[in-house]
N, C-alpha and C. Protein backbone atom coordinates (compact mmCIF):
# COMPACT_ATOMS: atom_id res chain seq x y z
N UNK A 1 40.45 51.47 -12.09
CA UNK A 1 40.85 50.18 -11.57
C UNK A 1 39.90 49.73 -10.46
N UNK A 2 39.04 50.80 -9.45
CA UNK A 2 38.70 50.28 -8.63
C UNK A 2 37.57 50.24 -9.32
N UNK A 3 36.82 50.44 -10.20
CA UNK A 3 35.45 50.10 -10.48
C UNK A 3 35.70 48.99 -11.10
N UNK A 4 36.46 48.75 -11.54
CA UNK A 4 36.26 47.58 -12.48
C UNK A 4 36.66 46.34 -11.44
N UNK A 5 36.99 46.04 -10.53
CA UNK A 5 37.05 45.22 -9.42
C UNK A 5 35.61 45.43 -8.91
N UNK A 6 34.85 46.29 -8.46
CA UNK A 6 33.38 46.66 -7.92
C UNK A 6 32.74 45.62 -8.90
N UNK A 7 32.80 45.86 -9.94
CA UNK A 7 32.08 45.31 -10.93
C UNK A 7 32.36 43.64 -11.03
N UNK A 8 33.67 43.20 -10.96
CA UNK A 8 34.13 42.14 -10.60
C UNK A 8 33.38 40.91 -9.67
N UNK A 9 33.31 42.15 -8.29
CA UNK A 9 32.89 41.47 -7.16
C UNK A 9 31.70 41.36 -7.25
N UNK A 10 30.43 42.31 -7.80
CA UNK A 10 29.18 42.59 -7.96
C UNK A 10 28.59 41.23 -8.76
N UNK A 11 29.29 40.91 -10.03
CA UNK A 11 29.29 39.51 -11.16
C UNK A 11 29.22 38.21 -10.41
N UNK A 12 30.09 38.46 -9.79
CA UNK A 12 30.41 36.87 -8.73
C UNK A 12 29.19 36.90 -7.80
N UNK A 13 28.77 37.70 -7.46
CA UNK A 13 27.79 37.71 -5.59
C UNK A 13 26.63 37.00 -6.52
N UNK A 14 26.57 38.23 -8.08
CA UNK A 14 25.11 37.83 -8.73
C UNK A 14 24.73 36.39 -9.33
N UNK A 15 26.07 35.89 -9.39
CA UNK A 15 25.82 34.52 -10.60
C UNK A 15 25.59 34.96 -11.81
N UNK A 16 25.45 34.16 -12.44
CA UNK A 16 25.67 34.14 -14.06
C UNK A 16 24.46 34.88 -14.51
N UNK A 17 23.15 34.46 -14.00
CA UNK A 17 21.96 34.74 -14.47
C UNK A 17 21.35 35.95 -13.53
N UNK A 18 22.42 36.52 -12.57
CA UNK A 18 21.69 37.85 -12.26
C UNK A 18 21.30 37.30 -10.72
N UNK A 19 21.25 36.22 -10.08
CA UNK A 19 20.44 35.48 -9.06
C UNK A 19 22.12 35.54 -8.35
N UNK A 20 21.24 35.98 -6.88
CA UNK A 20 22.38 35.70 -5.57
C UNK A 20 22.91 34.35 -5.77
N UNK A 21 24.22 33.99 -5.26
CA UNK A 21 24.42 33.06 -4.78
C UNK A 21 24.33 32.27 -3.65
N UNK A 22 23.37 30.85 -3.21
CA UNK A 22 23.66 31.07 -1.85
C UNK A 22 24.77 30.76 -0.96
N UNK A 23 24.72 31.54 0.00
CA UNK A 23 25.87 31.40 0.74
C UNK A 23 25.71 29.66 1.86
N UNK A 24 26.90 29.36 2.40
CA UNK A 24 26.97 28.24 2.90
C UNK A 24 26.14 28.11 4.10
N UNK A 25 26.21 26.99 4.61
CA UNK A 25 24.97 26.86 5.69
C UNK A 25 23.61 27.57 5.70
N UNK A 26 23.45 28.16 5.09
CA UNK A 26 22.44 29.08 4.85
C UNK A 26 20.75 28.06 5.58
N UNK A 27 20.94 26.99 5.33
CA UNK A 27 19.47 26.47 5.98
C UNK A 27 19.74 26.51 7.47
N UNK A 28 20.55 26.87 8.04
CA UNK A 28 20.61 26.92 9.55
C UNK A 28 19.81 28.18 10.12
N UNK A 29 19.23 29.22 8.73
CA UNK A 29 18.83 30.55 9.23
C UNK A 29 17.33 30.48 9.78
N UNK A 30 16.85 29.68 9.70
CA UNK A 30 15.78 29.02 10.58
C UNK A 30 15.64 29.27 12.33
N UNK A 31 16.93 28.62 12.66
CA UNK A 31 16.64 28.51 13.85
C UNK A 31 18.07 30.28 14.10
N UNK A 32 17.98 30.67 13.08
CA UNK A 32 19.20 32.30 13.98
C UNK A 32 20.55 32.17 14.03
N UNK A 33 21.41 30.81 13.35
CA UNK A 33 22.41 30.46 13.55
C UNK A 33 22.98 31.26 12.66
N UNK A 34 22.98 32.04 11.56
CA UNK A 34 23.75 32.02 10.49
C UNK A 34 23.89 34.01 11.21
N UNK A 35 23.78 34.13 12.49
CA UNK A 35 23.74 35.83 12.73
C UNK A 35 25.21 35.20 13.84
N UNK A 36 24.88 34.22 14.13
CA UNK A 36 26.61 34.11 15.16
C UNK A 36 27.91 34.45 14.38
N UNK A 37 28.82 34.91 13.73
CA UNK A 37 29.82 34.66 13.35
C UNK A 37 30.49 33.43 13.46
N UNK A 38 31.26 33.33 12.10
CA UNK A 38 31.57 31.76 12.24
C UNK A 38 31.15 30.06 12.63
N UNK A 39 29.81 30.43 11.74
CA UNK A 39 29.08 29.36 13.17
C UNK A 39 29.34 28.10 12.45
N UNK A 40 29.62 28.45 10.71
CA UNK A 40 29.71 27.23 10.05
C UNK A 40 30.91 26.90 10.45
N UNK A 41 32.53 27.42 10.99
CA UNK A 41 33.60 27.03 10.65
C UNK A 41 33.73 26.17 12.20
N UNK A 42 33.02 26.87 13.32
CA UNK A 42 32.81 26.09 14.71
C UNK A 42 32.10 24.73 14.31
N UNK A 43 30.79 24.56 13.83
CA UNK A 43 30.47 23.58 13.52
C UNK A 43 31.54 22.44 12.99
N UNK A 44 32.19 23.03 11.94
CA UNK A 44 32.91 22.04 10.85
C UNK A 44 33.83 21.59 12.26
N UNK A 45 34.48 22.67 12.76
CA UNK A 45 35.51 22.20 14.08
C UNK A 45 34.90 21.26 15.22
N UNK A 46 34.03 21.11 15.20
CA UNK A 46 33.43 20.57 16.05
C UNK A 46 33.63 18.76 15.41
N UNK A 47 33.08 18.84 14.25
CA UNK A 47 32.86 17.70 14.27
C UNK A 47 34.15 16.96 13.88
N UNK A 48 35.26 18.04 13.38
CA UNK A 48 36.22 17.18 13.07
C UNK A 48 37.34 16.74 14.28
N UNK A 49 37.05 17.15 15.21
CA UNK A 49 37.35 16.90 16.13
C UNK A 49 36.79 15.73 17.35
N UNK A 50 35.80 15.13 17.22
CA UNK A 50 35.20 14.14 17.40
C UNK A 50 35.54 13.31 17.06
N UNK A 51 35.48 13.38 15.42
CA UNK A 51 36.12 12.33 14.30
C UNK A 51 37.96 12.02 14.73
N UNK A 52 38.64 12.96 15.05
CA UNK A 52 39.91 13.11 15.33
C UNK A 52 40.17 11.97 16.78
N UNK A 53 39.36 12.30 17.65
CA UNK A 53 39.27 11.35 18.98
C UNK A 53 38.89 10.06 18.76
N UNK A 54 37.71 10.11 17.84
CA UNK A 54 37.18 8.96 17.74
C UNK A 54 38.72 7.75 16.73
N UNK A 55 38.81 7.86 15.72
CA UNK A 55 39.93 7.36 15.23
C UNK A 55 41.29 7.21 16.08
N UNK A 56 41.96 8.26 16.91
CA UNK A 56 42.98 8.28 17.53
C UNK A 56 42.73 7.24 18.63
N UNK A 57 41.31 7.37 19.32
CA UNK A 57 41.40 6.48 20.37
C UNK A 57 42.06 4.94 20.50
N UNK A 58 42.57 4.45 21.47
CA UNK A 58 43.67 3.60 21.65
C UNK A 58 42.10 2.28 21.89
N UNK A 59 40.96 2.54 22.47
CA UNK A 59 40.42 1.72 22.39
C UNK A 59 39.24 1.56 21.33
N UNK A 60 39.61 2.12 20.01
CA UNK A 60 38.74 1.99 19.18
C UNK A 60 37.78 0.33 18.87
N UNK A 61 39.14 -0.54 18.84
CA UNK A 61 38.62 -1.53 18.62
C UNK A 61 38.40 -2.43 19.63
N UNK A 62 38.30 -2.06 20.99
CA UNK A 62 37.23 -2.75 22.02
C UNK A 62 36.48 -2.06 21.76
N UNK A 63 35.90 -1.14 21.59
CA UNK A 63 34.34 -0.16 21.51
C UNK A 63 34.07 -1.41 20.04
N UNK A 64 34.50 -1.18 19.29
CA UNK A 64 33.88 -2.04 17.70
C UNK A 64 33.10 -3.43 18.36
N UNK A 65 34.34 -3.80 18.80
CA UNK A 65 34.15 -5.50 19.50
C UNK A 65 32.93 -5.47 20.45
N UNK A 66 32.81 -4.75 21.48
CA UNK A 66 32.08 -4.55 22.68
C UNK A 66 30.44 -4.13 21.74
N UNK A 67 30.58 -3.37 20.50
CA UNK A 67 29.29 -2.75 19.84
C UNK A 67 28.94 -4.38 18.98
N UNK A 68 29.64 -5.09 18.24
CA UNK A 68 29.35 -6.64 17.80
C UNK A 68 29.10 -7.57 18.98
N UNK A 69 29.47 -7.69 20.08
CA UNK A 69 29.39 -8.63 20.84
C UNK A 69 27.75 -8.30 21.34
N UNK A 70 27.64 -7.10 21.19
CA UNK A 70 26.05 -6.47 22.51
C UNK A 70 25.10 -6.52 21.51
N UNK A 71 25.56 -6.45 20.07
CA UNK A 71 24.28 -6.52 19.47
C UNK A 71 24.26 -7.54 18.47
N UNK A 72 24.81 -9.12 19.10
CA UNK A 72 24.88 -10.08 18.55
C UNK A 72 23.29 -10.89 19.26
N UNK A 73 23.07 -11.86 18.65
CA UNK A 73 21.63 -12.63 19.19
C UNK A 73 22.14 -13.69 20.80
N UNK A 74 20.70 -12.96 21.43
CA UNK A 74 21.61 -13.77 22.66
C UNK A 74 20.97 -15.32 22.96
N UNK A 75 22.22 -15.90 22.93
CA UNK A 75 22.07 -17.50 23.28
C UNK A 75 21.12 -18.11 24.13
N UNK A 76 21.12 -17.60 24.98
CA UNK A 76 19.86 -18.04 26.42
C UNK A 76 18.46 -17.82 25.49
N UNK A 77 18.36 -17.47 24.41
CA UNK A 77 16.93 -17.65 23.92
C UNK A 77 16.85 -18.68 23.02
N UNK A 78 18.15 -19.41 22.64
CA UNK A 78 17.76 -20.73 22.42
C UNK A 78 16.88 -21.82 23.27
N UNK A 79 16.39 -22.52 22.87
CA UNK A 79 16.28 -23.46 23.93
C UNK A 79 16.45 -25.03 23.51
N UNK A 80 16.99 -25.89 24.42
CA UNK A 80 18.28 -26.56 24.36
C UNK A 80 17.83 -27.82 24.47
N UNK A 81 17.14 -28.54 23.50
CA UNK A 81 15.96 -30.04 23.76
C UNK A 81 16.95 -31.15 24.13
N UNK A 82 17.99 -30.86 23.76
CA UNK A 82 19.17 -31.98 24.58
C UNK A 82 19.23 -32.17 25.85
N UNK A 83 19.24 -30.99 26.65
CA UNK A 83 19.33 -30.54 28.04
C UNK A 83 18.40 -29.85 28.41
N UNK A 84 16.40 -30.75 28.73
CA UNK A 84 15.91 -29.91 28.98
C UNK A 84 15.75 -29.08 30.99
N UNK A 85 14.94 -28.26 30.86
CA UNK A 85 15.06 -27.67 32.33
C UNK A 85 14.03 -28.83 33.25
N UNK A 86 14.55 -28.89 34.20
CA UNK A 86 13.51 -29.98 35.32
C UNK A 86 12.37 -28.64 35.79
N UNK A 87 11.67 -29.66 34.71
CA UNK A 87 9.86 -29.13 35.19
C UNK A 87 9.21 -29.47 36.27
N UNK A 88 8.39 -29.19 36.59
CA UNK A 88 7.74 -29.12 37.98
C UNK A 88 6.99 -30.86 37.74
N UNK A 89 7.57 -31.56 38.79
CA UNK A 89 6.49 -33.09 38.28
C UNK A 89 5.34 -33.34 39.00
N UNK A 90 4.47 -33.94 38.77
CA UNK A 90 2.75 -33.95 39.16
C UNK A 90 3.34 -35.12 40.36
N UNK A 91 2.55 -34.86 41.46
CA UNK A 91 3.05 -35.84 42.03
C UNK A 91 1.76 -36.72 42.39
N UNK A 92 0.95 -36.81 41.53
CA UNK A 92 -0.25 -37.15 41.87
C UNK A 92 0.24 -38.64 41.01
N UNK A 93 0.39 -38.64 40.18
CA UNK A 93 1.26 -39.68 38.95
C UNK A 93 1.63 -40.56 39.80
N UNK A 94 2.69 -40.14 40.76
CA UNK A 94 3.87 -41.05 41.50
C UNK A 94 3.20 -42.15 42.69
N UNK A 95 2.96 -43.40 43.02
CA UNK A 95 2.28 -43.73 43.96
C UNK A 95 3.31 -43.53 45.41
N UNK A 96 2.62 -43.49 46.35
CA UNK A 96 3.32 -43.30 47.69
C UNK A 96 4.78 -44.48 47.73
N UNK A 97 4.55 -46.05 47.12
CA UNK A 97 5.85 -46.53 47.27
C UNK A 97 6.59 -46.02 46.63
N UNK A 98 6.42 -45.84 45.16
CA UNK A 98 7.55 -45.90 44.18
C UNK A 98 8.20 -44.14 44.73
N UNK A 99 7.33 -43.23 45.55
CA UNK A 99 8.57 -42.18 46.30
C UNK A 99 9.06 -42.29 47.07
N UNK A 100 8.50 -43.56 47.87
CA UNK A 100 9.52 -43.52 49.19
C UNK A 100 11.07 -44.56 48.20
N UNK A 101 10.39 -45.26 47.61
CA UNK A 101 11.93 -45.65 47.05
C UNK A 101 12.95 -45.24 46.42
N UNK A 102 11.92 -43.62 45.67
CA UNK A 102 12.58 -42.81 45.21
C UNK A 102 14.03 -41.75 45.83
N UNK A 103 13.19 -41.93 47.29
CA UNK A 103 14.43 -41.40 48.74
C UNK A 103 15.16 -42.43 48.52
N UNK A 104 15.51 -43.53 48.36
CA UNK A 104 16.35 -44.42 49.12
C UNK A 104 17.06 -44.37 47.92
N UNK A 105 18.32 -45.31 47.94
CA UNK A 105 19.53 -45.71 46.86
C UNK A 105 18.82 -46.00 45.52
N UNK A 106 19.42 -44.95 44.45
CA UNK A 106 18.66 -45.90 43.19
C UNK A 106 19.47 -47.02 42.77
N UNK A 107 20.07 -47.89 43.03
CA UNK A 107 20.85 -49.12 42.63
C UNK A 107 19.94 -49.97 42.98
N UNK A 108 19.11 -49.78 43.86
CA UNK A 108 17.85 -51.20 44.65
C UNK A 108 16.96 -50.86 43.50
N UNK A 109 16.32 -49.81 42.61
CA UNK A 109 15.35 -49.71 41.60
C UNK A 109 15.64 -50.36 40.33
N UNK A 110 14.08 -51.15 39.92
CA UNK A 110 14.30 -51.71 38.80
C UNK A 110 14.46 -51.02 37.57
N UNK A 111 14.29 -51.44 36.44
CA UNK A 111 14.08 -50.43 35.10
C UNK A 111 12.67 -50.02 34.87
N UNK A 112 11.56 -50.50 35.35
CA UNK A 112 9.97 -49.98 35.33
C UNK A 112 9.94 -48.86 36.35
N UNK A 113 10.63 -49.43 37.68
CA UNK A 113 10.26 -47.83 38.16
C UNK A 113 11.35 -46.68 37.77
N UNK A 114 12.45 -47.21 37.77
CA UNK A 114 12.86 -45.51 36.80
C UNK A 114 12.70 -45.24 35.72
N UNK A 115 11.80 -46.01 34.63
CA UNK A 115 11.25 -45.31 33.96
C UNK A 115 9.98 -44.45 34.36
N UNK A 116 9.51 -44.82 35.12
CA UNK A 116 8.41 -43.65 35.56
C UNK A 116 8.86 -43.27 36.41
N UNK A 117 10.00 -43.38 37.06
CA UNK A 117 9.87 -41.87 37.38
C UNK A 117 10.43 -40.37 36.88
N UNK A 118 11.19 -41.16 35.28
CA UNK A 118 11.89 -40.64 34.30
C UNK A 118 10.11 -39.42 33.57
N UNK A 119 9.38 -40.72 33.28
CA UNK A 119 8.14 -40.35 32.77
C UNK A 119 7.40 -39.51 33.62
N UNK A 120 7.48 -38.90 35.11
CA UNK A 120 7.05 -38.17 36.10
C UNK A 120 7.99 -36.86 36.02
N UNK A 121 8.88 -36.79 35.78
CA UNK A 121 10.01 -35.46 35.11
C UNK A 121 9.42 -35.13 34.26
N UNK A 122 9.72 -35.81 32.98
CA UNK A 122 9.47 -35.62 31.86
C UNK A 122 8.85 -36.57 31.02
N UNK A 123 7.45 -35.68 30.42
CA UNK A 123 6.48 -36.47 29.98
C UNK A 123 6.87 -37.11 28.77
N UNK A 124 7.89 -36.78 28.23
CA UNK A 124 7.77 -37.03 26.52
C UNK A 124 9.63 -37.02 26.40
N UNK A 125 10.17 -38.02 25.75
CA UNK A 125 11.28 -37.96 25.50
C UNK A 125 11.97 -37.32 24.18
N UNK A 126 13.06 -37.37 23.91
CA UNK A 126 14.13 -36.06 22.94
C UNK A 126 13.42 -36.61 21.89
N UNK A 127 13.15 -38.13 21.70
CA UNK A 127 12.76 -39.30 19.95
C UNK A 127 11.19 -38.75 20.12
N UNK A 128 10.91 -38.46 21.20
CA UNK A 128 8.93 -38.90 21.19
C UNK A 128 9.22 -37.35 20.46
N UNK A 129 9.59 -36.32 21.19
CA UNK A 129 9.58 -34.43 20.53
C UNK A 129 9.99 -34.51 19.26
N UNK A 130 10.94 -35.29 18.70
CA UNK A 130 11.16 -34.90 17.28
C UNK A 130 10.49 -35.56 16.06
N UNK A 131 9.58 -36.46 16.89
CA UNK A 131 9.05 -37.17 15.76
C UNK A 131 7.74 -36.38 15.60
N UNK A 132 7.60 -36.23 14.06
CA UNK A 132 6.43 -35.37 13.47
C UNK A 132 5.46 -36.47 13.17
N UNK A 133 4.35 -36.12 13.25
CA UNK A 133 3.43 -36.44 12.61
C UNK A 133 3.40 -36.06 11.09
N UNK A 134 2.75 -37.42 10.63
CA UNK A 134 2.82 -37.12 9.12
C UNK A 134 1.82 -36.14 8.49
N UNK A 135 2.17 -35.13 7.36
CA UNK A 135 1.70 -34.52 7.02
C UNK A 135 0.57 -34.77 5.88
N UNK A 136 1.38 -36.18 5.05
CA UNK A 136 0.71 -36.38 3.83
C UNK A 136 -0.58 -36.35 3.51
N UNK A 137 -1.26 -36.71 4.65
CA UNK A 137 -3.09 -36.65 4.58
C UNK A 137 -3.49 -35.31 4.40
N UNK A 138 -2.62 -34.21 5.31
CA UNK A 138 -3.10 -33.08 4.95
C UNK A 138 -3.29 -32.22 4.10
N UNK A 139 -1.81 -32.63 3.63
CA UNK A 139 -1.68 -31.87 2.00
C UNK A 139 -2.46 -32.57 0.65
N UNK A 140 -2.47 -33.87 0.55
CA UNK A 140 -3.20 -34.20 -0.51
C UNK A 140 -5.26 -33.94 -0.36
N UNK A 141 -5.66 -33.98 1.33
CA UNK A 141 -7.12 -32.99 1.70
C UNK A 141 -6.44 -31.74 0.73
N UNK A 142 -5.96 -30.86 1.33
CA UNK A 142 -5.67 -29.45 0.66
C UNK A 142 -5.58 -29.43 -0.42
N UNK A 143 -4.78 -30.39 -1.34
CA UNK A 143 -4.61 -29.97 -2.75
C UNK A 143 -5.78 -30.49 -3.44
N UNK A 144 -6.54 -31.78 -3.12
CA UNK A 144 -7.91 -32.02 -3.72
C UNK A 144 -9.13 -30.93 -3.43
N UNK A 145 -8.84 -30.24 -2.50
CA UNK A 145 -10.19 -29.05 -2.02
C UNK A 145 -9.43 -28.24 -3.05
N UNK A 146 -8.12 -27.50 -3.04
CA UNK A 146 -8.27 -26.92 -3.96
C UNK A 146 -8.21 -26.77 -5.58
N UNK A 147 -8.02 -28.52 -6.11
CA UNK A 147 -8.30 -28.38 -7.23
C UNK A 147 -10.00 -28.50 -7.68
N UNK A 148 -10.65 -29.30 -6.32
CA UNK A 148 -11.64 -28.97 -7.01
C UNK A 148 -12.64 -27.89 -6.77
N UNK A 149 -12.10 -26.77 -5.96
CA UNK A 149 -13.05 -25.49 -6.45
C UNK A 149 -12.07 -25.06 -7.79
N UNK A 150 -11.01 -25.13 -8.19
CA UNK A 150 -10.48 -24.32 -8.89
C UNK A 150 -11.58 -24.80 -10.67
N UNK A 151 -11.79 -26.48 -10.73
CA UNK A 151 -12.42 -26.98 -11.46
C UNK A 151 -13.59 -26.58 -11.70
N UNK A 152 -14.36 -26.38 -10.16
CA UNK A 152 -15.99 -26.00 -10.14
C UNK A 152 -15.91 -24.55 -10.36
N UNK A 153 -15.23 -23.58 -10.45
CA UNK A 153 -15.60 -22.66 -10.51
C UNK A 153 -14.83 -22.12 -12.26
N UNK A 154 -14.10 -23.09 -12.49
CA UNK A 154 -14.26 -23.33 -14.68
C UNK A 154 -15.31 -23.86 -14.83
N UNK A 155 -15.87 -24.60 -14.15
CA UNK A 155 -17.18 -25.26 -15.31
C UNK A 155 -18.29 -24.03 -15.00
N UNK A 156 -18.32 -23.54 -13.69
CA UNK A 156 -19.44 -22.27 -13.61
C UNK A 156 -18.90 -21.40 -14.60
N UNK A 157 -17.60 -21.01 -15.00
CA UNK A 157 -18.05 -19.70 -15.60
C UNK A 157 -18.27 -20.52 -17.54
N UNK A 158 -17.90 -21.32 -17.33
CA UNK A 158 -18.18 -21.63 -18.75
C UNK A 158 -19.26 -22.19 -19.20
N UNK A 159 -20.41 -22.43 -17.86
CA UNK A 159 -21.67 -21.93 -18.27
C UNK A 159 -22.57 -21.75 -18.23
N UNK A 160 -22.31 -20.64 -17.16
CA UNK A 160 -23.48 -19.79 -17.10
C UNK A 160 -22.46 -18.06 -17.49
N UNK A 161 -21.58 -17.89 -17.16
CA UNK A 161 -21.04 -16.33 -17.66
C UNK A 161 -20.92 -16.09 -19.08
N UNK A 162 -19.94 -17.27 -19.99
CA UNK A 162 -19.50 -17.18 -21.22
C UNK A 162 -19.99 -18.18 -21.69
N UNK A 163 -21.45 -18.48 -21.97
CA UNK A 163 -21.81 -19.78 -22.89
C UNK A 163 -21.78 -19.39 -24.10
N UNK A 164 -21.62 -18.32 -24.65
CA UNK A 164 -21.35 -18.06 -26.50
C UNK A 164 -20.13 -18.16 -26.21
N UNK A 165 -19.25 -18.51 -27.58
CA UNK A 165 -17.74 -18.35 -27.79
C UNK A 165 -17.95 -17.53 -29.00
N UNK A 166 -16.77 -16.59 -28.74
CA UNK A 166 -16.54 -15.33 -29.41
C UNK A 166 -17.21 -15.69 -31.22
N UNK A 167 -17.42 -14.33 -31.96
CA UNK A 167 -17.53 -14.52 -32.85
C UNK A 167 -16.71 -14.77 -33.88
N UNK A 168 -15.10 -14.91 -33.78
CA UNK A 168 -14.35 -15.20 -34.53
C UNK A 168 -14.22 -16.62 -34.53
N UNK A 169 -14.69 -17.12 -33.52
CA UNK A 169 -14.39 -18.97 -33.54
C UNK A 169 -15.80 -19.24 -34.03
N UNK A 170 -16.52 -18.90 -34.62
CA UNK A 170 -17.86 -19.74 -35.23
C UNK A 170 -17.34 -19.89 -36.52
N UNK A 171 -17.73 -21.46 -37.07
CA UNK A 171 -17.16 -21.77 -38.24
C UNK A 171 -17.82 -20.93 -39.82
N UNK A 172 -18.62 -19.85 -39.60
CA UNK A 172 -19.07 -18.81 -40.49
C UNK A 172 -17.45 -17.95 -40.96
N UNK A 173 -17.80 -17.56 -39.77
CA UNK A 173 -16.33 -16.67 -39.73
C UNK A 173 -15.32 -16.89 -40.44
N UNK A 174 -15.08 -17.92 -39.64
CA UNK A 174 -13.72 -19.00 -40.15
C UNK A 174 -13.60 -19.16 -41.66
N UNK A 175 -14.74 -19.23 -42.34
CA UNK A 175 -14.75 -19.77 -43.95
C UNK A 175 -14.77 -18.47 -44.43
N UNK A 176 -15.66 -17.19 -43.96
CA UNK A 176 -15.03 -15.66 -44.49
C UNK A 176 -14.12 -15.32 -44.15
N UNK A 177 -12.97 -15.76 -43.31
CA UNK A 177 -11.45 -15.13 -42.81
C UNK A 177 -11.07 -16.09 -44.18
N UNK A 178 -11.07 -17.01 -44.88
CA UNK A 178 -10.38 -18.46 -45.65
C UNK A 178 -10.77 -17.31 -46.98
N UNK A 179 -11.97 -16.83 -47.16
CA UNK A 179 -12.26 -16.43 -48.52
C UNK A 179 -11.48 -15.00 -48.61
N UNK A 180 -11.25 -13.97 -47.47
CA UNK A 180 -10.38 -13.36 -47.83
C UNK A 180 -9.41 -12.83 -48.02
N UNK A 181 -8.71 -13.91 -47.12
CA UNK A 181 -7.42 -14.50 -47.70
C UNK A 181 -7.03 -14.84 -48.99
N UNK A 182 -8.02 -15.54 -49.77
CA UNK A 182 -7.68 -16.24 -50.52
C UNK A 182 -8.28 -14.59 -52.08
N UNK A 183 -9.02 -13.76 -51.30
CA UNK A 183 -9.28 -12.57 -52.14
C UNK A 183 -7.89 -11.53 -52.46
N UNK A 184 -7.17 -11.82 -50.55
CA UNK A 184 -6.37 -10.64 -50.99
C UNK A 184 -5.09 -11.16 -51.60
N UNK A 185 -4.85 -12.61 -51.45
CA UNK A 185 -3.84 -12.99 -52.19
C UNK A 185 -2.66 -12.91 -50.52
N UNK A 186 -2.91 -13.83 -49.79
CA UNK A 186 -1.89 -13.82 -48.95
C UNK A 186 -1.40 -15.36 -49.08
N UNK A 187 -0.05 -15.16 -48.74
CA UNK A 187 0.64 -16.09 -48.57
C UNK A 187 0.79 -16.86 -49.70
N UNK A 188 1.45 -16.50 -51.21
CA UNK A 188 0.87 -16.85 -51.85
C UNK A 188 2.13 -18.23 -52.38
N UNK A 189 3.06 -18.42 -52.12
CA UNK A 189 4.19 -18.94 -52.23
C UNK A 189 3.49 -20.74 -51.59
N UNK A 190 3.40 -20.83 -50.32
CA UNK A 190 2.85 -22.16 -49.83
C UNK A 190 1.69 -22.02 -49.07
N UNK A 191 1.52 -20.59 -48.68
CA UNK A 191 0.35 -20.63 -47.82
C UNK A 191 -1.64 -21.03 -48.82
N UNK A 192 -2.53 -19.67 -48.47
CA UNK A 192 -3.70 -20.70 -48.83
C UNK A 192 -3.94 -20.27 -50.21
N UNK A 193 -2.95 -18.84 -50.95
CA UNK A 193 -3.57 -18.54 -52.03
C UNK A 193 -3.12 -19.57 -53.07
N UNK A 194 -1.95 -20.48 -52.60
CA UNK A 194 -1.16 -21.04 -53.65
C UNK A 194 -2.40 -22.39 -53.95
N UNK A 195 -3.46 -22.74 -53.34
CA UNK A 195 -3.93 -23.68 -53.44
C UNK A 195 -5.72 -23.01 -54.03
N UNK A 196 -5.06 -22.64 -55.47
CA UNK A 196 -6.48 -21.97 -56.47
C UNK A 196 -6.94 -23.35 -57.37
């Protein structure tokens, strides 16, 4: 009875084909781990216990919220052409009256001088920034440059690289492809043999 259990246990260690089995964690024997006792079942405890805190915790979902909110895109790198920032103004622009009137009440200013001194803030208004320049000149330059290298460089290769055309398109050919066709008997229903 007891050999035949020996033998039992000996079958199993070997595997089917005679070859050890390996045992678990076994790539940890690298760094000496697999000589600690129990090192896989500490490990496994380890982490399930992390996992155990981590889930149980009461503030799981401020940590979630707090991890979406911090690694959302941050707003202040917009920038905001509605509301732009007061730039530094040239004051070379401004003549000496139109600043001293600029100190005093603006209700006494006409509409010419607060527009410049609108235009001494800011050089260019929200309509002047959004209006594009038109593109159309550029793209139809671009698409004529490139159709016509695409043109000049078909008529170069057609001739000076490939000025023969193949030998199947010379009309020699053409009348010996017709004759033996018409030798081997193809197509003979409507195609060229039917026409003897």
């Amino acid at each position: 009875m007891r050999r035949r259990e020996d033998t039992k246990n000996a079958t199993a260690t070997a595997g089917i084909h005679g070859h050890r089995n390996p045992q678990p964690f076994e790539f940890f024997s690298f760094v000496g781990c697999t000589s600690l006792p129990f090192f896989h079942l500490k490990l496994t405890l380890l982490i399930m216990a992390s996992l155990r805190k981590l889930v149980t915790s009461p503030n799981l979902v401020s940590v979630l919220r707090r991890q979406v909110s911090s690694s959302s895109a941050l707003r202040a790198a917009a920038v905001d052409i509605s509301n732009p920032a007061q730039a530094d103004r040239s004051t070379e622009t401004l003549s000496d009256a139109l600043a001293a009137k600029e100190k005093g009440p603006w209700k006494e200013l006409n509409k010419e001088d607060k527009i410049a001194l609108y235009r001494a803030s800011f050089p260019s208004t929200i309509a002047e920034g959004d209006r594009a320049d038109p593109d159309l000149g550029r793209v139809v330059f671009g698409v004529t440059v490139g159709v016509s290298v695409a043109v000049t460089f078909f008529v170069f290769l057609k001739k000076f690289v490939g000025p023969n055309p193949p030998r199947t398109l010379t009309p020699e050919w053409r009348e010996a492809q017709l004759e033996r066709m018409k030798l081997q008997n193809m197509n003979p229903i409507t195609g060229i043999s039917s026409k003897k």
